[in-house]
Protein backbone atom coordinates (compact mmCIF):
# COMPACT_ATOMS: atom_id res chain seq x y z
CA UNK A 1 -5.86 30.92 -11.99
CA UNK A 2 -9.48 29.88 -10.89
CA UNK A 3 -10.58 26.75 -9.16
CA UNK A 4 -11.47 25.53 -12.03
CA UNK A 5 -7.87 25.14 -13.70
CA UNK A 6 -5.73 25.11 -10.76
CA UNK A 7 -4.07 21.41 -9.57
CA UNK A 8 -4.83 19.98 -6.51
CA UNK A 9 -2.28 17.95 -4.78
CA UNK A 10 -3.05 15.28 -1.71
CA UNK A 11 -0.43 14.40 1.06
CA UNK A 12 -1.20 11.33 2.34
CA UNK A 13 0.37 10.01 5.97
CA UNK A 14 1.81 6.35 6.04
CA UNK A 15 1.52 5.14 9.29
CA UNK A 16 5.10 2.54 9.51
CA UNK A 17 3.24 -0.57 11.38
CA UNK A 18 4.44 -4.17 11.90
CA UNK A 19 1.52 -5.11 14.41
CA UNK A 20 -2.49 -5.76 14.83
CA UNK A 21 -4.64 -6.05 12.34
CA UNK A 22 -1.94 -5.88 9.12
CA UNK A 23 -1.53 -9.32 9.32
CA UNK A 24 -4.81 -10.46 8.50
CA UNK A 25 -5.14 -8.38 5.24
CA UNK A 26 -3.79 -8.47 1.28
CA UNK A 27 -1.71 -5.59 1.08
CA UNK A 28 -1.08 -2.66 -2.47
CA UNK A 29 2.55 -2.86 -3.18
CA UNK A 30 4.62 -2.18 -6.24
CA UNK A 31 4.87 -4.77 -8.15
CA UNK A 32 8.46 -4.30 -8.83
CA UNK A 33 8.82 -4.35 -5.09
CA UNK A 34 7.34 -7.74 -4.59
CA UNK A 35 10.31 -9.17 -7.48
CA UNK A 36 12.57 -7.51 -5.79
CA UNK A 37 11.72 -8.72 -2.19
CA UNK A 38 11.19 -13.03 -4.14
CA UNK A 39 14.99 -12.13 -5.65
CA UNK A 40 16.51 -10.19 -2.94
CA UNK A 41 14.73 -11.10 0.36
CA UNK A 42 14.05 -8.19 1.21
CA UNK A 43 11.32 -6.02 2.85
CA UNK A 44 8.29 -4.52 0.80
CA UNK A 45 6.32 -1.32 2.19
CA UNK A 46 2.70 -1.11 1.45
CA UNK A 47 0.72 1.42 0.86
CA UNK A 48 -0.37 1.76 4.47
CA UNK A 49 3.03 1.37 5.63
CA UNK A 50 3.17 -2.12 6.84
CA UNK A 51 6.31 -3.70 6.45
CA UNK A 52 7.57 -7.21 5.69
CA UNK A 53 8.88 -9.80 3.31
CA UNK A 54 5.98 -11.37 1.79
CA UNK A 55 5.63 -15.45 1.93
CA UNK A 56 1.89 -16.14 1.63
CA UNK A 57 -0.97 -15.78 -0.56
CA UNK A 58 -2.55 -13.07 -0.81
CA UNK A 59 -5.67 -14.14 -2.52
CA UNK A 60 -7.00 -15.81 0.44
CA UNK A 61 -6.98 -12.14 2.91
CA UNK A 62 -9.16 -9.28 1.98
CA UNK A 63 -7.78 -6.48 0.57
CA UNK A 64 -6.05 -3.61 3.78
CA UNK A 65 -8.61 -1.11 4.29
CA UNK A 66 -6.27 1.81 4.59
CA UNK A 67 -4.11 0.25 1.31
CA UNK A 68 -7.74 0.63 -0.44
CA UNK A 69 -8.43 4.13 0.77
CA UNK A 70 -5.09 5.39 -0.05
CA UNK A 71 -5.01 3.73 -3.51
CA UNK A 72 -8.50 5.28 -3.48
CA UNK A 73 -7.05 8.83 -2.92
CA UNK A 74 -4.20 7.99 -5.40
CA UNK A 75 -5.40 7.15 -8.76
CA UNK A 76 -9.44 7.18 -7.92
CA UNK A 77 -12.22 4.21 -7.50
């Protein structure tokens, strides 16, 4: 198979952080994950790995830098 036709895959490394800057910033998750988390209580993960229930919104924060670079990687621009 050349270049041309082969697949390319991409591993990307989530750091699991509660601290520092992740609060200030909107963060990619699931959006079944965010019903769950308003039904269940429980814990979302981001893309970047932060962890938490969410209670705030997240229209006023600019968007996690490493959430946009993964979701970047992911599915493109």
């Amino acid at each position: 198979m050349d270049a041309m036709t082969s697949h390319e895959t991409t591993t990307i490394e989530r750091p699991t952080t509660n601290d520092g800057d992740h609060e200030r910033f909107a963060h990619y998750v699931k959006k079944s994950d965010i019903v769950r988390s308003n039904v269940e209580g429980v814990e979302v993960v981001a893309l970047c790995g932060k962890k938490w229930i969410p209670n705030r919104d997240p229209s006023r924060y600019p968007v996690c830098p490493a959430c946009k670079e993964i979701a970047a990687a992911l599915w493109g621009s």
